[in-house]
C-alpha atoms as a PDB file:
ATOM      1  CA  UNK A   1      99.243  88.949  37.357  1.00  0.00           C
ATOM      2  CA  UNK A   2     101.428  89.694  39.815  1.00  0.00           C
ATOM      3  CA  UNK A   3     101.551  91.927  42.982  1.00  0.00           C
ATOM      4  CA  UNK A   4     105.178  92.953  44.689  1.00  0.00           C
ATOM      5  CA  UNK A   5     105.282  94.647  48.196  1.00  0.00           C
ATOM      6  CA  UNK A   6     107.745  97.980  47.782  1.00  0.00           C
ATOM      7  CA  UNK A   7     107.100  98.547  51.879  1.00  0.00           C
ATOM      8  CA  UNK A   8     106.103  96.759  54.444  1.00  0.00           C
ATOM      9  CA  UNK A   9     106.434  99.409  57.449  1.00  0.00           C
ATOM     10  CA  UNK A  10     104.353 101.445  59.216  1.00  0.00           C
ATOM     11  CA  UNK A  11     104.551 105.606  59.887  1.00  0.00           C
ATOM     12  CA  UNK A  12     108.283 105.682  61.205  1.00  0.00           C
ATOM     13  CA  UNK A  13     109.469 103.174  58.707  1.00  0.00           C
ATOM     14  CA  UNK A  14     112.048 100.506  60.476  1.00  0.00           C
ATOM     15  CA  UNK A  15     114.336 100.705  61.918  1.00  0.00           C
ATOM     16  CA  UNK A  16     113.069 104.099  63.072  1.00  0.00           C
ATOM     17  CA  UNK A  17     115.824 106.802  63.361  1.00  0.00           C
ATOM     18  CA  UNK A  18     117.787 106.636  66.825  1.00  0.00           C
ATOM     19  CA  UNK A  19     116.157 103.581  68.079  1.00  0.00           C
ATOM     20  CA  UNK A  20     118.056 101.407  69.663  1.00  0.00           C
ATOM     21  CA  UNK A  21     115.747  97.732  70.097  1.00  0.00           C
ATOM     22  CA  UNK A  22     116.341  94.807  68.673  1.00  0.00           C
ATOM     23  CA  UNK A  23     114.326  94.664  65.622  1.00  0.00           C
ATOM     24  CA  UNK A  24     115.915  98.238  64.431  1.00  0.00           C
ATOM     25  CA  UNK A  25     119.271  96.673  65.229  1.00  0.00           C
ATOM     26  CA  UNK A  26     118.683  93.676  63.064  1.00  0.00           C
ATOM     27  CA  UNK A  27     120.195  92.733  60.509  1.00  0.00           C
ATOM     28  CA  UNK A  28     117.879  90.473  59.549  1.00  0.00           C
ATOM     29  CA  UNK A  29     116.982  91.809  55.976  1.00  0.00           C
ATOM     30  CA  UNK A  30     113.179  90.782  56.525  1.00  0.00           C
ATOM     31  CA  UNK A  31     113.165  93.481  59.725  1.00  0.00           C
ATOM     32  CA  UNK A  32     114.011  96.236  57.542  1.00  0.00           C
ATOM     33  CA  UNK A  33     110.663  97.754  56.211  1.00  0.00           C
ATOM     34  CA  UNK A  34     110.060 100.868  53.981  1.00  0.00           C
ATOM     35  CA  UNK A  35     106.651 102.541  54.103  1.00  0.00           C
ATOM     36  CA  UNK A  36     103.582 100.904  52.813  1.00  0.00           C
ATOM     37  CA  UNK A  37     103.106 100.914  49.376  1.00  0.00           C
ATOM     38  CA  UNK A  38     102.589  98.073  46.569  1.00  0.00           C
ATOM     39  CA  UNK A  39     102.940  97.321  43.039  1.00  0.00           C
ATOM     40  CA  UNK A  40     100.539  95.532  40.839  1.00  0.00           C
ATOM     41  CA  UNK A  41     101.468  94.254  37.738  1.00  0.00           C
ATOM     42  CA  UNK A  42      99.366  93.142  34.776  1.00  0.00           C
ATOM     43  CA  UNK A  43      99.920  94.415  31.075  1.00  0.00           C
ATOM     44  CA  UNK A  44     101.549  97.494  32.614  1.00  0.00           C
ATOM     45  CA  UNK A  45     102.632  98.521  36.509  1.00  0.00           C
ATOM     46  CA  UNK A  46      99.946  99.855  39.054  1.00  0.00           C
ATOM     47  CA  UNK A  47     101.340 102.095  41.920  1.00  0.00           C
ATOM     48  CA  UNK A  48      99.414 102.065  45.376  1.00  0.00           C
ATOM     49  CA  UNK A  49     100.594 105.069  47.514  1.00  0.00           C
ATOM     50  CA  UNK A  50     103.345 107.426  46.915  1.00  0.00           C
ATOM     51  CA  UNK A  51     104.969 107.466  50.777  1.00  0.00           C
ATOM     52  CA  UNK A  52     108.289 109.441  51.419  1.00  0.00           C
ATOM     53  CA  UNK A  53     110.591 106.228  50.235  1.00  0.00           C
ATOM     54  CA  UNK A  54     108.923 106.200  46.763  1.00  0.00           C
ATOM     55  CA  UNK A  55     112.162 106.929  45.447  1.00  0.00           C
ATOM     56  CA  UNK A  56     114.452 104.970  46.863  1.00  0.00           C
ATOM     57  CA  UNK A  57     111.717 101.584  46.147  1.00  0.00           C
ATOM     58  CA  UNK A  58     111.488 102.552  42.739  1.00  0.00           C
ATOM     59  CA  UNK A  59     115.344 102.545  42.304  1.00  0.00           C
ATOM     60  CA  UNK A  60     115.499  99.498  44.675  1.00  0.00           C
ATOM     61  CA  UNK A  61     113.218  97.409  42.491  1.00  0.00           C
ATOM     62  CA  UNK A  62     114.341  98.715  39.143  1.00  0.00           C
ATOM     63  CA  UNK A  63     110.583 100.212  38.258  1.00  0.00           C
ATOM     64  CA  UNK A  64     110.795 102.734  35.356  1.00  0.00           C
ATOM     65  CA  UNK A  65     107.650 103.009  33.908  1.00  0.00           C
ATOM     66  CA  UNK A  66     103.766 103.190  35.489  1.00  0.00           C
ATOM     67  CA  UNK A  67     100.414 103.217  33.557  1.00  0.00           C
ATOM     68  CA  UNK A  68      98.593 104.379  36.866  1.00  0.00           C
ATOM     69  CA  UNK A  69      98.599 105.176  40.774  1.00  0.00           C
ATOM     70  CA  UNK A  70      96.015 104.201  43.218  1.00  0.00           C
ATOM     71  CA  UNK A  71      95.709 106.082  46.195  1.00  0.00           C
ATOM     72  CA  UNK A  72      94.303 104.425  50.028  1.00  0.00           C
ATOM     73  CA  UNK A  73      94.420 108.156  52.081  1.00  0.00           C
ATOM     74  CA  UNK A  74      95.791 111.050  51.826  1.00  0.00           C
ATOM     75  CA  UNK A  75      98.129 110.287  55.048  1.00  0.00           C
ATOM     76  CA  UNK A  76     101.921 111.476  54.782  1.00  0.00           C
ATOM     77  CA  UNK A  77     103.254 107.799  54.724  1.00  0.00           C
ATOM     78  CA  UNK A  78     100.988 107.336  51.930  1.00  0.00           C
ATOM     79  CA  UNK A  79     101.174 110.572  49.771  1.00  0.00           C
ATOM     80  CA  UNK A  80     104.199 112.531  49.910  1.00  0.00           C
ATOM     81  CA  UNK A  81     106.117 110.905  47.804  1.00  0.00           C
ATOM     82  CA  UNK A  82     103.484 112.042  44.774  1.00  0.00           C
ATOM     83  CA  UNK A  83     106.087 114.518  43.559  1.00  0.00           C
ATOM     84  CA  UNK A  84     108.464 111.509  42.965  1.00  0.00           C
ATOM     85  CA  UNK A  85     106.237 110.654  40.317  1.00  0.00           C
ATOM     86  CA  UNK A  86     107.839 113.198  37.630  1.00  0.00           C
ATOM     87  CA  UNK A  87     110.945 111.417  36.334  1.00  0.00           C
ATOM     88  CA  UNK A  88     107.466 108.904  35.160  1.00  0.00           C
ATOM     89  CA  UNK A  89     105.949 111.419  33.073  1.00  0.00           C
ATOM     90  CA  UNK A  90     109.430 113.045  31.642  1.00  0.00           C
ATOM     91  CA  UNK A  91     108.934 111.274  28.015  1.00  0.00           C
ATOM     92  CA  UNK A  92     105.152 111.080  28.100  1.00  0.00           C
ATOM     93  CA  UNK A  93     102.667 113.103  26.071  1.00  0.00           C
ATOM     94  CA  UNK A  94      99.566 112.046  27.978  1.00  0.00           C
ATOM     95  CA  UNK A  95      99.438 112.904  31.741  1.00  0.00           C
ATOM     96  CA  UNK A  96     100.271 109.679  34.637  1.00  0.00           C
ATOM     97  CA  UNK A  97      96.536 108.625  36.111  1.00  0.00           C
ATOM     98  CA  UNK A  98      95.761 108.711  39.910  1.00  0.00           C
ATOM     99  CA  UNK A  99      92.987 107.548  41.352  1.00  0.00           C
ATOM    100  CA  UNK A 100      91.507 108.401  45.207  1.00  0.00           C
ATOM    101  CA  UNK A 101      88.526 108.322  47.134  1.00  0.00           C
ATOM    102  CA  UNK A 102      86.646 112.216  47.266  1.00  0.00           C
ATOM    103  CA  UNK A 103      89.021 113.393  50.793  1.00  0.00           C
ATOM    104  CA  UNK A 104      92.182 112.717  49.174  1.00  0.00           C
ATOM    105  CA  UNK A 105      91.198 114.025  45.540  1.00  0.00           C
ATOM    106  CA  UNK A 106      90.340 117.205  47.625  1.00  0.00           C
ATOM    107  CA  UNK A 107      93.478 116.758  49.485  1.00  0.00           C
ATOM    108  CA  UNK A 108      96.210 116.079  46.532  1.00  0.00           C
ATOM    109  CA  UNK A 109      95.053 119.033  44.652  1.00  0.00           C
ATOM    110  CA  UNK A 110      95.303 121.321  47.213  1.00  0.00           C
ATOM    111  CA  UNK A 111      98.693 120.756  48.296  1.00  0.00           C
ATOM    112  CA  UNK A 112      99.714 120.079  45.058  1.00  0.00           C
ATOM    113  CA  UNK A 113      98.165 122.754  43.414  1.00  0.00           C
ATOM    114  CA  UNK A 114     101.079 122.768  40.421  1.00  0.00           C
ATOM    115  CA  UNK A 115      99.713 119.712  39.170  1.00  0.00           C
ATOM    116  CA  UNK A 116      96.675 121.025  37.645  1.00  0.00           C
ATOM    117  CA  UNK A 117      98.949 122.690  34.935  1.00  0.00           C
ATOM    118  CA  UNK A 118      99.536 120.628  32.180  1.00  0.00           C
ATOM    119  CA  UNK A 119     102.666 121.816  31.603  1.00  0.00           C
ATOM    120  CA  UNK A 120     106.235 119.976  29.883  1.00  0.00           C
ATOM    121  CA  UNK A 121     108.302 121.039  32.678  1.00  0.00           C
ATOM    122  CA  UNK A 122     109.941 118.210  34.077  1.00  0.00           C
ATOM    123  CA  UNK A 123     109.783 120.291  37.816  1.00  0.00           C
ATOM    124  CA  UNK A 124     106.170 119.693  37.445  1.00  0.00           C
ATOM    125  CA  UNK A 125     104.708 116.121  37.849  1.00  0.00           C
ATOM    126  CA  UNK A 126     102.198 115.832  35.134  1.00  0.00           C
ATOM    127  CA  UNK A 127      99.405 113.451  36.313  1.00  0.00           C
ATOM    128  CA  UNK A 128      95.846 113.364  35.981  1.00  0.00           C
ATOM    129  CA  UNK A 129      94.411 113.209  39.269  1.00  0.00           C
ATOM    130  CA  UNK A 130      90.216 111.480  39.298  1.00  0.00           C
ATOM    131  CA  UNK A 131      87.706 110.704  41.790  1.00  0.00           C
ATOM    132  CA  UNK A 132      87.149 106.422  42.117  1.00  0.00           C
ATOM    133  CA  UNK A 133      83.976 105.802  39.998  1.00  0.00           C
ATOM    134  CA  UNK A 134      81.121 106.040  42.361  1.00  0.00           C
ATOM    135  CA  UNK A 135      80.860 107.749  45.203  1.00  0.00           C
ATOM    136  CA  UNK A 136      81.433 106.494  49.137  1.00  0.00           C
ATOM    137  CA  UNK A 137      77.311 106.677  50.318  1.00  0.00           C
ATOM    138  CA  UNK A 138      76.523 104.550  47.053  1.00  0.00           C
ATOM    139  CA  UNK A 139      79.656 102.546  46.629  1.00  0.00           C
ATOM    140  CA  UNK A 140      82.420 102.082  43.836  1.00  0.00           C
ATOM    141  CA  UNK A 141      82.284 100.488  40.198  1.00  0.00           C
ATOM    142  CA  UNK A 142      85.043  98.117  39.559  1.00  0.00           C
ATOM    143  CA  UNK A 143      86.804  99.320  36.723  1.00  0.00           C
ATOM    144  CA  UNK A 144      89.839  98.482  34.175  1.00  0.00           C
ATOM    145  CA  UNK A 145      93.608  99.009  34.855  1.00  0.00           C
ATOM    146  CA  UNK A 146      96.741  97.435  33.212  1.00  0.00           C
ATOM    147  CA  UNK A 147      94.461  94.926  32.103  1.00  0.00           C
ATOM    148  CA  UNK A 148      93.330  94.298  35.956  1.00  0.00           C
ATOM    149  CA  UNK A 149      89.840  94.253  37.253  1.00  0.00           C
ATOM    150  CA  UNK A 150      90.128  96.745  40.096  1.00  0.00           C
ATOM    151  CA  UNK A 151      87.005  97.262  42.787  1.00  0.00           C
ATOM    152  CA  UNK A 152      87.863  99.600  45.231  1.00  0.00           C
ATOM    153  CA  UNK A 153      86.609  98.684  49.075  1.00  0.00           C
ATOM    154  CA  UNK A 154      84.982 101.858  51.231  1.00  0.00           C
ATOM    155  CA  UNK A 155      86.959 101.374  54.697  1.00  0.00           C
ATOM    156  CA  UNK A 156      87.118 104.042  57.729  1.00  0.00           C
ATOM    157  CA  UNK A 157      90.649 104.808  59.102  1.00  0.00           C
ATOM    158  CA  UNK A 158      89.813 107.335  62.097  1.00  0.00           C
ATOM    159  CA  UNK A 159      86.236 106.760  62.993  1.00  0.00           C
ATOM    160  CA  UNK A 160      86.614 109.820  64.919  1.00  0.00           C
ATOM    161  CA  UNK A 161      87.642 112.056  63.229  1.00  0.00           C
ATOM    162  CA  UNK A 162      86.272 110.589  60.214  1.00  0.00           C
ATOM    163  CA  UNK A 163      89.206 109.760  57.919  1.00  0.00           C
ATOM    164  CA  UNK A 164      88.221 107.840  55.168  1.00  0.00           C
ATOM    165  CA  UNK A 165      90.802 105.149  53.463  1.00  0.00           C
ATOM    166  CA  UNK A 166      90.370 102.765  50.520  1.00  0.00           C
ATOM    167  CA  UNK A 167      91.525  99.276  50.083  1.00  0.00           C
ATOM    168  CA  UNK A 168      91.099  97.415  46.219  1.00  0.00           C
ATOM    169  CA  UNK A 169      90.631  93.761  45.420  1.00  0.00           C
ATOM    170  CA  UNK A 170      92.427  92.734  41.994  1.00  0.00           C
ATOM    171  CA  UNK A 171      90.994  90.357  39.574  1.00  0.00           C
ATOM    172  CA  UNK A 172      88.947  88.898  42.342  1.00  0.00           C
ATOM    173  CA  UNK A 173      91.677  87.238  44.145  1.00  0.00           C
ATOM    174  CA  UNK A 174      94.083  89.484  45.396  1.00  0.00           C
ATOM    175  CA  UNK A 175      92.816  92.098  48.113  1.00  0.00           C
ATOM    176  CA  UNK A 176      95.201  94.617  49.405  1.00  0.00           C
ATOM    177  CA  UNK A 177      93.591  96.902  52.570  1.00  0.00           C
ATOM    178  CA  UNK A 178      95.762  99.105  54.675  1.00  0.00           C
ATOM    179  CA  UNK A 179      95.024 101.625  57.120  1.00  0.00           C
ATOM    180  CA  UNK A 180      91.717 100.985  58.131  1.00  0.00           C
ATOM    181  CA  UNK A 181      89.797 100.326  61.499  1.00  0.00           C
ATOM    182  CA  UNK A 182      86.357  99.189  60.017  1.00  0.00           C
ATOM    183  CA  UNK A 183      85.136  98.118  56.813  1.00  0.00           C
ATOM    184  CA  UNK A 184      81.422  99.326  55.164  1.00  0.00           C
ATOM    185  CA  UNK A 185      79.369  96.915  55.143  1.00  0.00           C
ATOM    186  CA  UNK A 186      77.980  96.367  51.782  1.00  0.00           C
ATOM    187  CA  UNK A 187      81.834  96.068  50.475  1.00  0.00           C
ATOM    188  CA  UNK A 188      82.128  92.638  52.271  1.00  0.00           C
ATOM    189  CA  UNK A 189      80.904  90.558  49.626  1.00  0.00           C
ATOM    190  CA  UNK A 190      84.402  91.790  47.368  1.00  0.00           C
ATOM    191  CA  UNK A 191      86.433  89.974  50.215  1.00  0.00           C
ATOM    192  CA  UNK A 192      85.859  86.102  50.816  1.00  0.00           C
ATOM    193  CA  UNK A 193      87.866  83.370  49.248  1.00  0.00           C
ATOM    194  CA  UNK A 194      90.501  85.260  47.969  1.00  0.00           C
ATOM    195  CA  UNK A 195      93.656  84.403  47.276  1.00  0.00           C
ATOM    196  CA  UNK A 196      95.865  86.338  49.162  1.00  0.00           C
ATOM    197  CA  UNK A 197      94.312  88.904  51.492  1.00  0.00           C
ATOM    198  CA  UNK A 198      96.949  91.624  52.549  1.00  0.00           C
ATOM    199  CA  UNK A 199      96.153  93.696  56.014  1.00  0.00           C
ATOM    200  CA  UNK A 200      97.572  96.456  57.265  1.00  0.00           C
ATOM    201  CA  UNK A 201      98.194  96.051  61.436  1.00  0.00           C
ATOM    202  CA  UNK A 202     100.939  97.607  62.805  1.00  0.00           C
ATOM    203  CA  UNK A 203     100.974  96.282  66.251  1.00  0.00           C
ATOM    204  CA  UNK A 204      99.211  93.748  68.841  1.00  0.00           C
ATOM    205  CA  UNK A 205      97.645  96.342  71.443  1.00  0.00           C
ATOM    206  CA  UNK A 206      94.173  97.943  70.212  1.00  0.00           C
ATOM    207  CA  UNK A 207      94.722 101.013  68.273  1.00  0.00           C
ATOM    208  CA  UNK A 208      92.472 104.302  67.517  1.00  0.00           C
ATOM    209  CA  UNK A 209      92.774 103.879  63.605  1.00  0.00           C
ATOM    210  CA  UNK A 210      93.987 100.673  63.170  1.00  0.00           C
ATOM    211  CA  UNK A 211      93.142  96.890  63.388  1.00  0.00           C
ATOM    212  CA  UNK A 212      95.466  95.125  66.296  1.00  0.00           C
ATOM    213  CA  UNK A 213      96.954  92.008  64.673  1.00  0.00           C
ATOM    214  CA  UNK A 214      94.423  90.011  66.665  1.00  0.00           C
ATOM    215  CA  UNK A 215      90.950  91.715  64.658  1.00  0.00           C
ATOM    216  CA  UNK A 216      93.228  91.003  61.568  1.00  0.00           C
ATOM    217  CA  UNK A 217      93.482  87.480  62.401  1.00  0.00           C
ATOM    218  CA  UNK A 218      89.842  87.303  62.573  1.00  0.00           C
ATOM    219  CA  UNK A 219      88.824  88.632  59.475  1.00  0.00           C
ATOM    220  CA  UNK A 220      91.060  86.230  58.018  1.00  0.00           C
ATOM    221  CA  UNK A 221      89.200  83.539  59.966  1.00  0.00           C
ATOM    222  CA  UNK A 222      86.213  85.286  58.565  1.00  0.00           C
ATOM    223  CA  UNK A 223      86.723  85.679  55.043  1.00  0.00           C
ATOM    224  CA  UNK A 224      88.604  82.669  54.613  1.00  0.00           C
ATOM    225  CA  UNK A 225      92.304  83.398  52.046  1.00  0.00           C
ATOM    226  CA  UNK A 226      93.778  81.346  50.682  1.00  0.00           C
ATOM    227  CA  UNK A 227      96.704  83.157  52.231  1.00  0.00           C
ATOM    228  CA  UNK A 228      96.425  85.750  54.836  1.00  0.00           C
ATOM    229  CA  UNK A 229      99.103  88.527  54.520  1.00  0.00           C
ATOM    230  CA  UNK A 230      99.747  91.273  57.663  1.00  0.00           C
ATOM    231  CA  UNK A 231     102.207  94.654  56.827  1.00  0.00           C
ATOM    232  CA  UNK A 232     102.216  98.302  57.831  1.00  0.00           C
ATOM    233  CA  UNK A 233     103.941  96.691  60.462  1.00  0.00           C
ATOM    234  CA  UNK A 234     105.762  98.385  63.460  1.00  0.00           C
ATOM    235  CA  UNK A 235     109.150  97.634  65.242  1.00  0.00           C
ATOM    236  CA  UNK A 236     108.120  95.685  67.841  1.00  0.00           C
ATOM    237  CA  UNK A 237     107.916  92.422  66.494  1.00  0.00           C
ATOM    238  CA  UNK A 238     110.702  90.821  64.465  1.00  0.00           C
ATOM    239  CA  UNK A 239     109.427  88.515  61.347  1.00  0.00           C
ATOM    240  CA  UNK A 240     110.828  85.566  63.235  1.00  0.00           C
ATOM    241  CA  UNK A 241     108.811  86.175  66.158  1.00  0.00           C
ATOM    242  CA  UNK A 242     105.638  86.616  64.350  1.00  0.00           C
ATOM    243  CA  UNK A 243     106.327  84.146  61.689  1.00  0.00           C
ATOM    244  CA  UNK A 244     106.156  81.714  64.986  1.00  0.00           C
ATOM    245  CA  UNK A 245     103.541  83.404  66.348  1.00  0.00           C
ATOM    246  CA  UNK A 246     100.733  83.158  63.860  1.00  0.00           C
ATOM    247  CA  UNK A 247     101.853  79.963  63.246  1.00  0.00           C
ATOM    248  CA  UNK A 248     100.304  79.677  59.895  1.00  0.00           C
ATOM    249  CA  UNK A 249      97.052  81.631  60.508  1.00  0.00           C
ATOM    250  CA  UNK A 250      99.329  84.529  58.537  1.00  0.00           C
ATOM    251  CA  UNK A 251     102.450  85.498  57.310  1.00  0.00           C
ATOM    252  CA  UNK A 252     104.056  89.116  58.448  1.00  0.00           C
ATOM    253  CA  UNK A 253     104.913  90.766  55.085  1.00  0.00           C
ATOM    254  CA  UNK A 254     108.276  91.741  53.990  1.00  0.00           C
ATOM    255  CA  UNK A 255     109.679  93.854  51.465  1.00  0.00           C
ATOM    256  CA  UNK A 256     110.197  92.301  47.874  1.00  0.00           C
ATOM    257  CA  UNK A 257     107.867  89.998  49.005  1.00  0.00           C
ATOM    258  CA  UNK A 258     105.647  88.696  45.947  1.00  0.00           C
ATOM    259  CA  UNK A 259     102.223  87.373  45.119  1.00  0.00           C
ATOM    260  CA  UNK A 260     101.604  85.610  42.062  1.00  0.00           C
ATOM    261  CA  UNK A 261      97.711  85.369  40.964  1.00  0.00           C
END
C-alpha cells in the first residue's frame, strides 16, 4: 500500500498570487505546495479531496483512473475541484464513488445538483455520492476500499460554528487528518502507533479552526508514529526552516512526497 501527497498547501496554495516573501519566491521545489489533497493506493487509487488544483495534480502525477473519492469537508480547498472528476467516469458504465460525512453529503448535492442524473454526458460528472457508514453521534464502521481497510475519524474543524471534518486511518497504519481543531473522543483509540501520522497545521500562532504546529507536535508525542507528518501548510515557513526546526519530532510535507505501508 502506498499513500502519495498531490498537495501539501493550505487555502491560498503557495506561493500565493502577488506575494512577494521569501518562501513564495523560492525556488526551492519543496516550497511550492498545491492544495491539500492525497492519494491512496492499494488494488486501485483512492482520492481524498477534490480542491481547485485537482487537475493540474492529476496531470502532474500521471493519475488516470480512480475506484473512489473520500471527502474531509465540504471547504472550497477541499471540494471544488469535484467537477474535475468527469474525464474519470468518461469510459465507465458504473458511476465514480464518493464518500463524506452527513454536512458535506448535504453540501455536494446541493451545489452540484447535476450529479444526481445518471446521465452519459461527459459535461456531467457521473459519481455516486454516500453518507460514511455510521453516523457522527454513534461513530463510523471501517469499511473496504481498493482493497484498503478504511475507518473514518469524527474531528471538529470550526467549533464555533460547528463545521464538521473527517480524517481516515488506512490499514491501521497510515492516518491522514486535515483540517481539524479537536478530535471526538471515542475515535482516539484508531490513532496510536501508527505508522505515519499526517496533520494538517498551517501555521505556528493558535488558530480558530486549526491545530498550531505546536498542538500537532503534541499529539504526535501523544500517540506515538512511527513517523509524524505536518501539511496544509502556509507560506511562512520554508521546508528548510522547519525541517530544522522540528528537528526530528516531524517532517513538513511536500508534494510528491510518498509513504509506503
Amino acid at each position: 500500500m502506498k499513500a502519495i501527497v498531490l498537495g501539501s498547501g493550505t487555502s491560498t496554495g503557495v506561493p500565493i498570487v502577488g506575494c512577494k516573501c521569501s518562501v513564495c519566491t523560492s525556488s526551492a521545489p519543496f516550497d511550492k505546495r498545491l492544495r491539500a489533497a492525497i492519494l491512496l493506493i492499494g488494488d486501485d487509487h483512492v482520492l481524498i479531496d477534490t480542491g481547485p488544483d485537482l487537475r493540474y495534480q492529476m496531470l502532474r502525477m500521471g493519475i488516470d483512473h480512480l475506484s473512489a473519492v473520500l471527502y474531509t469537508h465540504f471547504h472550497y480547498d477541499h471540494l471544488s475541484g469535484l467537477d474535475d472528476l468527469r474525464p474519470f467516469t468518461f469510459d465507465h458504465k458504473e458511476q465514480l464513488l464518493c464518500y463524506a460525512n452527513i454536512q458535506t453529503h448535504e453540501i455536494i448535492l446541493s451545489r452540484y445538483p447535476y450529479i444526481r442524473e445518471n446521465v452519459a454526458y461527459t459535461t456531467v460528472p457521473r459519481l455516486r455520492v454516500e453518507m460514511l457508514p455510521g453516523n457522527e453521534e454513534d461513530g463510523y464502521s471501517a469499511f473496504n476500499l481498493a482493497g484498503m481497510r478504511i475507518q473514518p475519524i469524527r474531528m471538529v474543524h470550526i467549533p464555533k460554528a460547528g463545521v464538521l471534518s473527517t480524517g481516515f486511518v488506512v490499514d491501521r497504519k497510515f492516518g491522514y487528518l486535515t483540517d481539524f481543531k479537536e478530535i471526538h473522543s471515542d475515535d482516539e483509540k484508531y490513532l496510536y502507533n501508527l505508522e505515519v501520522l499526517f496533520l494538517g497545521s498551517p501555521i505556528e500562532k493558535p488558530h480558530i479552526s486549526h491545530i498550531n504546529h505546536g498542538e500537532a507536535l503534541a499529539l504526535f508525542d501523544k500517540f506515538k508514529p512511527a513517523r509524524g507528518v505536518i501539511g496544509h501548510l502556509s507560506h511562512y515557513y520554508s521546508h528548510a526552516e522547519l525541517t530544522q526546526r522540528w528537528q526530528g519530532r516531524a517532517e513538513p510535507a511536500y508534494d510528491g512526497m510518498e509513504f509506503k505501508f
